[in-house]
Protein backbone atom coordinates (compact mmCIF):
# COMPACT_ATOMS: atom_id res chain seq x y z
CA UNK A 1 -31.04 -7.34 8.46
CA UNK A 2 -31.97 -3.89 7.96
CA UNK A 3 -31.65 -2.38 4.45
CA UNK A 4 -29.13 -0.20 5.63
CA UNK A 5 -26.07 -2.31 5.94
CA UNK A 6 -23.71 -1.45 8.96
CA UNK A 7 -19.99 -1.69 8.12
CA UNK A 8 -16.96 -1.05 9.75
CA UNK A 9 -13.69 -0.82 8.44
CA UNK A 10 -10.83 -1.25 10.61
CA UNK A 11 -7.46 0.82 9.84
CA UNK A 12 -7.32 4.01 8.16
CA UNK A 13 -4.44 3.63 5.85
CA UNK A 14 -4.38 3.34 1.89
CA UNK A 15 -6.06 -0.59 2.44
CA UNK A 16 -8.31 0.60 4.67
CA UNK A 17 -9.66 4.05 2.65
CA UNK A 18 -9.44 2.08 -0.43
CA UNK A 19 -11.81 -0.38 0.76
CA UNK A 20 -14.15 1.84 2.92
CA UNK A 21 -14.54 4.03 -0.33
CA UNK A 22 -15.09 0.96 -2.54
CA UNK A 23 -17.77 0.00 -0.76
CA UNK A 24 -19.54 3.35 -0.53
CA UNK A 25 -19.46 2.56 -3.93
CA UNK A 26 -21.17 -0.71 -4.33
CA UNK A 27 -23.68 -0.70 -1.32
CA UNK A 28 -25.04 2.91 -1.32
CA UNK A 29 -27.28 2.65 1.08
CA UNK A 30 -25.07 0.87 3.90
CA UNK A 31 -23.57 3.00 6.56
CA UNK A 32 -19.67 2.52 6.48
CA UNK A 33 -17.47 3.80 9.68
CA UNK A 34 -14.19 3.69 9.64
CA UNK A 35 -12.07 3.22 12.93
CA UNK A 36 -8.55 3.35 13.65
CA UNK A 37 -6.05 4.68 16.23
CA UNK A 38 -3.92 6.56 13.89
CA UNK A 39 -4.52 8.66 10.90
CA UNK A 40 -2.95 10.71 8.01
CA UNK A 41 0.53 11.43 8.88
CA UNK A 42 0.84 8.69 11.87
CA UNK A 43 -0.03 5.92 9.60
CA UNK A 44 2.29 3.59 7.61
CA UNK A 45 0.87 4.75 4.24
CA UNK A 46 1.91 8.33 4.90
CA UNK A 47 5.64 7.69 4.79
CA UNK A 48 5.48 5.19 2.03
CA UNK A 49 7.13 6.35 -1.48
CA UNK A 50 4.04 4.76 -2.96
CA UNK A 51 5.42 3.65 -6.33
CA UNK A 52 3.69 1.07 -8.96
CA UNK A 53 6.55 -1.57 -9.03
CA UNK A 54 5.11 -4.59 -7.19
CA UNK A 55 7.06 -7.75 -6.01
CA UNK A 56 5.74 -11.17 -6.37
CA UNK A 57 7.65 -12.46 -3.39
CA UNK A 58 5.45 -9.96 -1.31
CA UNK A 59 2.50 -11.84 -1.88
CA UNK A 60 3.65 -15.69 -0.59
CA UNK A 61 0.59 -17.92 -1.09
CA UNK A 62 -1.30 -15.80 -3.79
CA UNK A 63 -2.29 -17.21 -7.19
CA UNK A 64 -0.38 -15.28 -9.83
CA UNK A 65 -3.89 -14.19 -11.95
CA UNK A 66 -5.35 -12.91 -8.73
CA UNK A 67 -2.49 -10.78 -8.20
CA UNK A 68 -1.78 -9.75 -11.56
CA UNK A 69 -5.97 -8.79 -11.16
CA UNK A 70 -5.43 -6.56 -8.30
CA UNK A 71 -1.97 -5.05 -10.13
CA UNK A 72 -4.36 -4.42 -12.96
CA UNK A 73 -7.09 -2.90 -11.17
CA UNK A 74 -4.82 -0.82 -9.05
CA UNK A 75 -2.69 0.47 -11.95
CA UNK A 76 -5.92 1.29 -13.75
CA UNK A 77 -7.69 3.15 -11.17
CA UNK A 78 -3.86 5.75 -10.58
CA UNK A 79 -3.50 6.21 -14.16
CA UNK A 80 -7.21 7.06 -14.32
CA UNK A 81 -7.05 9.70 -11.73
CA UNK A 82 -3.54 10.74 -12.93
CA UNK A 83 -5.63 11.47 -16.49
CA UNK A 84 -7.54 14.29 -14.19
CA UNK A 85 -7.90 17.27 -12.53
CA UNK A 86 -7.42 15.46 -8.92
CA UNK A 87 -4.37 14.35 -9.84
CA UNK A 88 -2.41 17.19 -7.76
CA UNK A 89 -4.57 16.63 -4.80
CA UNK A 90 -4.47 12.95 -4.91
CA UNK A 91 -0.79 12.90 -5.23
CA UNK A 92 -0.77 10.91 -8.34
CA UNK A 93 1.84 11.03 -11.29
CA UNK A 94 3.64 9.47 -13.77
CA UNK A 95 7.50 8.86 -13.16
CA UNK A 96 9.74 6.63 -15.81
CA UNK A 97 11.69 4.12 -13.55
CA UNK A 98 15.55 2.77 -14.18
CA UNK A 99 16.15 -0.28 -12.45
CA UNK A 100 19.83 -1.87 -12.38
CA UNK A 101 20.17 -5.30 -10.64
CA UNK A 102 24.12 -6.16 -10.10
CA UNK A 103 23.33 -8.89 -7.26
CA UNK A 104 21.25 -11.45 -8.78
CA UNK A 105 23.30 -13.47 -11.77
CA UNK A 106 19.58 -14.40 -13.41
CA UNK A 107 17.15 -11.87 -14.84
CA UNK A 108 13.93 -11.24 -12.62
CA UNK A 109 10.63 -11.63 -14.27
CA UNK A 110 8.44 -8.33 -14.16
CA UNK A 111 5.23 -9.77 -13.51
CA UNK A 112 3.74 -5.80 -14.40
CA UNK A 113 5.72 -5.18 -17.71
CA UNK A 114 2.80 -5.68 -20.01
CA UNK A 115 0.63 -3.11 -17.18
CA UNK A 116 3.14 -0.60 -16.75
CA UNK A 117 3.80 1.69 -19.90
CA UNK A 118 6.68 0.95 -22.02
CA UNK A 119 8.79 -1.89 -20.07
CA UNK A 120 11.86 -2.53 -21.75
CA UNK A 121 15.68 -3.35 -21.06
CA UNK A 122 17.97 -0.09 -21.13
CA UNK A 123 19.57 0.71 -24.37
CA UNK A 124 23.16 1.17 -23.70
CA UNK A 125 22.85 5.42 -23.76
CA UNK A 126 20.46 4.87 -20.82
CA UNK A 127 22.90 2.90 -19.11
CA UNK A 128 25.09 5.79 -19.63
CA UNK A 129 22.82 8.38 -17.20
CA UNK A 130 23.26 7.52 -14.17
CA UNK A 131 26.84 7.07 -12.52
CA UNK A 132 28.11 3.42 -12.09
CA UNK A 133 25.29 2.01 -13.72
CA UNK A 134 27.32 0.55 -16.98
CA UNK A 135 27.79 -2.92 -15.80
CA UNK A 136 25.11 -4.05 -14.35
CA UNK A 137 23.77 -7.37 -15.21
CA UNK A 138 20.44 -6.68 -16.09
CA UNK A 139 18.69 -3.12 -16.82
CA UNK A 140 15.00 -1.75 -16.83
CA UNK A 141 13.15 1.12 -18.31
CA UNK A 142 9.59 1.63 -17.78
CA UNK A 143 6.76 4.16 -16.91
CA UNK A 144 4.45 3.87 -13.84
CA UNK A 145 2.42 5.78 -11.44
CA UNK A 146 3.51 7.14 -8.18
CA UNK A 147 0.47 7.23 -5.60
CA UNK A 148 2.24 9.57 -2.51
CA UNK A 149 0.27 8.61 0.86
CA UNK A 150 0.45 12.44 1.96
CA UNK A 151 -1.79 13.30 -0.41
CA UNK A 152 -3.64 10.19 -1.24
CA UNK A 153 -5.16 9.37 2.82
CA UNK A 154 -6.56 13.00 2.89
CA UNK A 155 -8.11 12.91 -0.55
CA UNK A 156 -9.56 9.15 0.54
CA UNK A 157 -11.23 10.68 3.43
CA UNK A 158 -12.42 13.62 1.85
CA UNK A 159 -14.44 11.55 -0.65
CA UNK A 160 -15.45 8.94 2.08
CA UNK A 161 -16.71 11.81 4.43
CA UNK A 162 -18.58 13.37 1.59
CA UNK A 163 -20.13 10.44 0.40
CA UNK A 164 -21.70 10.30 4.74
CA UNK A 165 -18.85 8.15 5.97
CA UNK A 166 -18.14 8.15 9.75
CA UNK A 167 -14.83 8.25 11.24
CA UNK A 168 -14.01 6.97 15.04
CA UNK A 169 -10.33 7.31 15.99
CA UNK A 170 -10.15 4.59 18.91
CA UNK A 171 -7.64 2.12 19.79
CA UNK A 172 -9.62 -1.17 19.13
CA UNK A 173 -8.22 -3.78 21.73
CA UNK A 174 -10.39 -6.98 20.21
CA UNK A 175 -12.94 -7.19 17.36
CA UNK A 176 -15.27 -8.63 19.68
CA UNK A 177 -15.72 -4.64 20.82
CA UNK A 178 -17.80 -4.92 17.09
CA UNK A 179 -19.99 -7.86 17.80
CA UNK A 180 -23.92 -6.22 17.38
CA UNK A 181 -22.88 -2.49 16.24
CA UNK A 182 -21.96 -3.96 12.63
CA UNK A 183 -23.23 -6.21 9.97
CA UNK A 184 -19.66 -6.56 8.82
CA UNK A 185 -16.11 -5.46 9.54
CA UNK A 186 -13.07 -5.66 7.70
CA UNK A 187 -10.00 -5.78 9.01
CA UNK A 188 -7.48 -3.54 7.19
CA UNK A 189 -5.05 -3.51 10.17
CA UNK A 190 -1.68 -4.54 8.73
CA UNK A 191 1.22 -4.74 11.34
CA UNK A 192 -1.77 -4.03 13.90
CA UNK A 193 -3.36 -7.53 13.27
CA UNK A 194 -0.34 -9.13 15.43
CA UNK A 195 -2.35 -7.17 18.66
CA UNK A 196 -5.38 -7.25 17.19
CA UNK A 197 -6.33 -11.20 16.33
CA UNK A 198 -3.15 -12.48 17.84
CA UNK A 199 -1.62 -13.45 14.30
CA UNK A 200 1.38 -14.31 14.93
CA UNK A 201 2.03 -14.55 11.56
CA UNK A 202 2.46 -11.22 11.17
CA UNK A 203 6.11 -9.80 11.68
CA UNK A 204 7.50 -6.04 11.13
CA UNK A 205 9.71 -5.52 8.43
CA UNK A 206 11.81 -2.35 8.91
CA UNK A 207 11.97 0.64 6.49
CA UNK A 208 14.26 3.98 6.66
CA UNK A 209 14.27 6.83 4.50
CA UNK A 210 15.34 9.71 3.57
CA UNK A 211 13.38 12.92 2.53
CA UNK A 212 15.25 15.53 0.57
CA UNK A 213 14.47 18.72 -1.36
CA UNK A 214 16.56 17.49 -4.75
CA UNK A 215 14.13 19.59 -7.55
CA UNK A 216 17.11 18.93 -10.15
CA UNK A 217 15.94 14.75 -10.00
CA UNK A 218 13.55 13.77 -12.56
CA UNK A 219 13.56 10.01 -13.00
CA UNK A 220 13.33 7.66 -10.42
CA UNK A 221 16.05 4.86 -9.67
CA UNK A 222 16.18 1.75 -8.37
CA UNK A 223 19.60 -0.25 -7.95
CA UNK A 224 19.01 -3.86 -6.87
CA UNK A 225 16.59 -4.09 -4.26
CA UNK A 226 17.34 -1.69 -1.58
CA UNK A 227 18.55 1.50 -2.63
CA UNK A 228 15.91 3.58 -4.21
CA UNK A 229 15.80 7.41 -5.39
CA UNK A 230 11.84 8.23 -6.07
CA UNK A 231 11.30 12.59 -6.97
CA UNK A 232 8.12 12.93 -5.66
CA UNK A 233 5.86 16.28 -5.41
CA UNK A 234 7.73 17.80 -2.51
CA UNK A 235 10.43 15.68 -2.06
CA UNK A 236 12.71 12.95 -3.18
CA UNK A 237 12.50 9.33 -1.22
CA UNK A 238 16.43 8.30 -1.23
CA UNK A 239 15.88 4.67 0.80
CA UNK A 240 16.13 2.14 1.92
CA UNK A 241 16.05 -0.91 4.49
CA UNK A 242 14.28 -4.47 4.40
CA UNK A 243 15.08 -5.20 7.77
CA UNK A 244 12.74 -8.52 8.68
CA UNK A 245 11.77 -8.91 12.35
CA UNK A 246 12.69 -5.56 13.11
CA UNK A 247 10.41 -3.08 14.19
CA UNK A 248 13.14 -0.16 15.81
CA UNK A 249 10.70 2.43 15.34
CA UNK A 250 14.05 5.38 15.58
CA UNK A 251 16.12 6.38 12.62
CA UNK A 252 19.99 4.37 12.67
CA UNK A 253 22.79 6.47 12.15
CA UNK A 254 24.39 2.97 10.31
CA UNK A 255 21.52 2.71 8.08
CA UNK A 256 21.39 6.49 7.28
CA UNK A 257 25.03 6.74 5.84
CA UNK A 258 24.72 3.76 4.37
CA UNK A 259 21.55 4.97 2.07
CA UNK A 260 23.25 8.10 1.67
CA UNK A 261 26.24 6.63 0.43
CA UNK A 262 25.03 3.91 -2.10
CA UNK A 263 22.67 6.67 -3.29
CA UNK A 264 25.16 9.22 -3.71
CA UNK A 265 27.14 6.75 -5.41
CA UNK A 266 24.75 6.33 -8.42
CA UNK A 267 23.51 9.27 -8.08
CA UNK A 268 26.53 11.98 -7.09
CA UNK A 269 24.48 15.27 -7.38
CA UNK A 270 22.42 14.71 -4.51
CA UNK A 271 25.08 15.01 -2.17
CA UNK A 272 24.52 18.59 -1.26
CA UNK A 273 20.77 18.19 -1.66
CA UNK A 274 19.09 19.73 1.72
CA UNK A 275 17.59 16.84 4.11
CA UNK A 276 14.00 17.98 4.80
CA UNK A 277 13.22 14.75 7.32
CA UNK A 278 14.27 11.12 7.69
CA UNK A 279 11.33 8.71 8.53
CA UNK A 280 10.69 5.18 9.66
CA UNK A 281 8.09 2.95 9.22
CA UNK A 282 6.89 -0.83 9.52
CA UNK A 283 6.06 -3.05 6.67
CA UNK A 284 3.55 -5.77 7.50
CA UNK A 285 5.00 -8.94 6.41
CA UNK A 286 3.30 -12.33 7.11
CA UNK A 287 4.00 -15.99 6.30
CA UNK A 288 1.07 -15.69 3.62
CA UNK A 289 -1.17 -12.65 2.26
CA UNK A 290 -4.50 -12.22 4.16
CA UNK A 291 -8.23 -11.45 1.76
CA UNK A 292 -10.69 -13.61 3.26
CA UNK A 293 -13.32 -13.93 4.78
CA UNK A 294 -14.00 -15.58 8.19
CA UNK A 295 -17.05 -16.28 10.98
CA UNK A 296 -15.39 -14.98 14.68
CA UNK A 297 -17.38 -16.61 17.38
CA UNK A 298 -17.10 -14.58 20.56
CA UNK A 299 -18.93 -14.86 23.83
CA UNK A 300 -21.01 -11.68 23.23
CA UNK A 301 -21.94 -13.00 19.57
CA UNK A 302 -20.86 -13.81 16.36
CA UNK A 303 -18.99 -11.33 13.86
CA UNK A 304 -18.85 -12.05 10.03
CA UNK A 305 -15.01 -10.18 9.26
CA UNK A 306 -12.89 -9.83 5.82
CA UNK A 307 -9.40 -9.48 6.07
CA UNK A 308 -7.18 -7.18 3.98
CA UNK A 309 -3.74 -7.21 5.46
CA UNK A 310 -0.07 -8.21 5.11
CA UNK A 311 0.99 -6.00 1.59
CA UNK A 312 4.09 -6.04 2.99
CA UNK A 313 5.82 -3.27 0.65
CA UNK A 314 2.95 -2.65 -1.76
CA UNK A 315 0.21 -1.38 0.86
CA UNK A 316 -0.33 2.34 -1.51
CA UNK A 317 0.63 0.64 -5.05
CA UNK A 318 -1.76 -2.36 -4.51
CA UNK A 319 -4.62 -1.08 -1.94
CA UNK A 320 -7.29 -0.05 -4.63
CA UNK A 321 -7.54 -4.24 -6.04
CA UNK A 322 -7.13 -5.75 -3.03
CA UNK A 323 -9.80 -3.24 -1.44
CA UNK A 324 -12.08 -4.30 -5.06
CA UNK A 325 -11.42 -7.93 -3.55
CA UNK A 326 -12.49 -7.26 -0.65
CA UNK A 327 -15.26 -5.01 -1.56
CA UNK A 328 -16.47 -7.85 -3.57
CA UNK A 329 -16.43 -10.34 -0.29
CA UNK A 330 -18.47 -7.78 2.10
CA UNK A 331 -21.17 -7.39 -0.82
CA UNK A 332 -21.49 -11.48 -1.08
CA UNK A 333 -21.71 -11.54 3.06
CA UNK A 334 -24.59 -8.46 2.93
CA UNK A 335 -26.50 -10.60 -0.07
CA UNK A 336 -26.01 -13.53 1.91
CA UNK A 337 -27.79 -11.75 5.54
CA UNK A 338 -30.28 -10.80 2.79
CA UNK A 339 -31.48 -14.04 1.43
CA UNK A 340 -31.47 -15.58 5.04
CA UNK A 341 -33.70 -12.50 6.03
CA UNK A 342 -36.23 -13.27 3.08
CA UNK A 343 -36.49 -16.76 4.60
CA UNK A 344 -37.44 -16.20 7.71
CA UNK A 345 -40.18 -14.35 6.85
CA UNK A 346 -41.67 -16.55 4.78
């Protein structure tokens, strides 16, 4: 192999910059492309609230010390760059979180209290703040970063095009279309790895939001699971839907008033709060999580691949460790074509 590694990263969302970036990072000298059909604003990344809150039930299959790693390297890496300058640019801040859970009779663990700043249960005046909040069963305080994708793709790509990155926007229709142009590729696909391997273990799972212009909210809150009011930069995320198997790509009148409702329900001075847009997007769920590597054997040749997909929810919040991971499996694949290279000359 030549001593200019070829790599191609496949997707352009949070997983996919993350990655491409990373590995800018740790192979200077390799020539990293990235390729995807959709960019920026078209992407699933873009509409995401991108808040630091993960879920273990996202990540089916997953050792818990691997995942709390990539939690930890993720949450490092936003509150570094919330410490800086490029915070604004980035989209990165710090937001203090109250979470109320009325469904659930037995108190969920929070697998990133001890990485988040400051998780504790609610004293009884915070319980107070928002409306109807009193009697929940179980109430959560803590501090985390919010990573907004509208901000955070573009300032991805302007460091990966700086540091001689090459973008392709195609619609790949097989992997095999890679087989001789690259060393390695990693897939960073997502929902796209359904068309794109034929995994059907991949499956859509539905989200619907809300965008408003609410400058008055300053803390974000969740109640159970699935209604969520994030103040972000611009705007505030009121959501949402978990809707599994569903990938109606339009925005449901039932599923609008029914955010709107619950939310205005904990929350009553948003009512009159001005809609700026409503948005939809598909969260890639599969059976279990996909970092690995794997040989493809195709007619034309053979393709050494690492796969980064199926974050379900936590795409933005856990991108940056998973793309380490995976950064980490493309160097060991490049060191391996190395060694076998030595050999053959001897």
């Amino acid at each position: 192999m030549s001593s200019s590694p070829r790599v191609a990263v496949v997707g352009a969302g949070a997983v996919g910059l993350s990655t491409a970036v990373q590995i800018q990072d740790a192979l200077p000298s390799s020539q990293v492309t990235v390729i995807a059909e959709k960019f920026d604003r078209d992407t699933t990344s873009d509409g995401a609230a991108g808040i630091f809150r993960p879920v273990v039930d996202c990540f089916p299959g997953v050792q818990p010390q691997l995942l709390r790693q990539w939690m930890k390297d993720s949450f490092e890496f936003y509150h570094k760059i919330s410490q800086t300058p490029d915070a604004v640019e980035a989209g990165i801040s710090q937001l203090t979180v109250y979470h109320f859970q009325f469904l659930d009779e037995s108190e969920k663990e929070n697998v990133y209290e001890d990485i988040v700043y400051d998780c504790r249960p609610c004293t009884e005046a915070e319980k107070q703040m928002f409306s109807n909040t009193s009697n929940a069963n179980y109430a959560t305080r803590y501090t985390t970063v919010l990573s907004e994708g509208r901000w955070l793709l573009p300032w991805h790509m302007k460091r990966f095009k700086a540091n001689g990155g090459i973008v392709v926007q195609k619609k790949l229709r097989s992997l095999e279309e890679l087989v001789r142009r690259f060393d390695v590729v990693v897939n960073c696909t997502g929902f796209g790895s359904l068309d794109l391997l034929g995994d059907v273990e991949v499956s859509p799972n539905r989200g619907q939001v809300i965008r408003a212009k609410a400058p008055w909210v300053k803390h974000c809150l969740f109640v159970d699971d699935d209604i969520y009011i994030i103040p972000g930069k611009e705007t505030v995320v009121v959501g949402g839907t978990r809707q599994q198997g569903d990938d109606y790509l339009n925005v449901r009148s039932s599923d609008r008033d029914r955010i709107w409702t619950r939310a205005c329900k904990y929350m009553p001075s948003l009512k009159d709060a001005e809609w700026m847009w409503e948005w939809v997007g598909l969260r890639p769920m599969r059976s279990s999580f996909r970092l690995e590597r794997e040989t493809i054997r195709y007619k034309s040749g053979t393709l050494q691949v690492v796969h980064n997909y199926g974050h379900q929810g936590e795409g933005v919040a856990l991108s940056w460790g998973t793309g380490k991971h995976a950064c980490r499996l493309v160097c060991d694949i490049v060191s391996s074509m190395d060694s076998k290279s030595m050999v053959a000359k001897l």
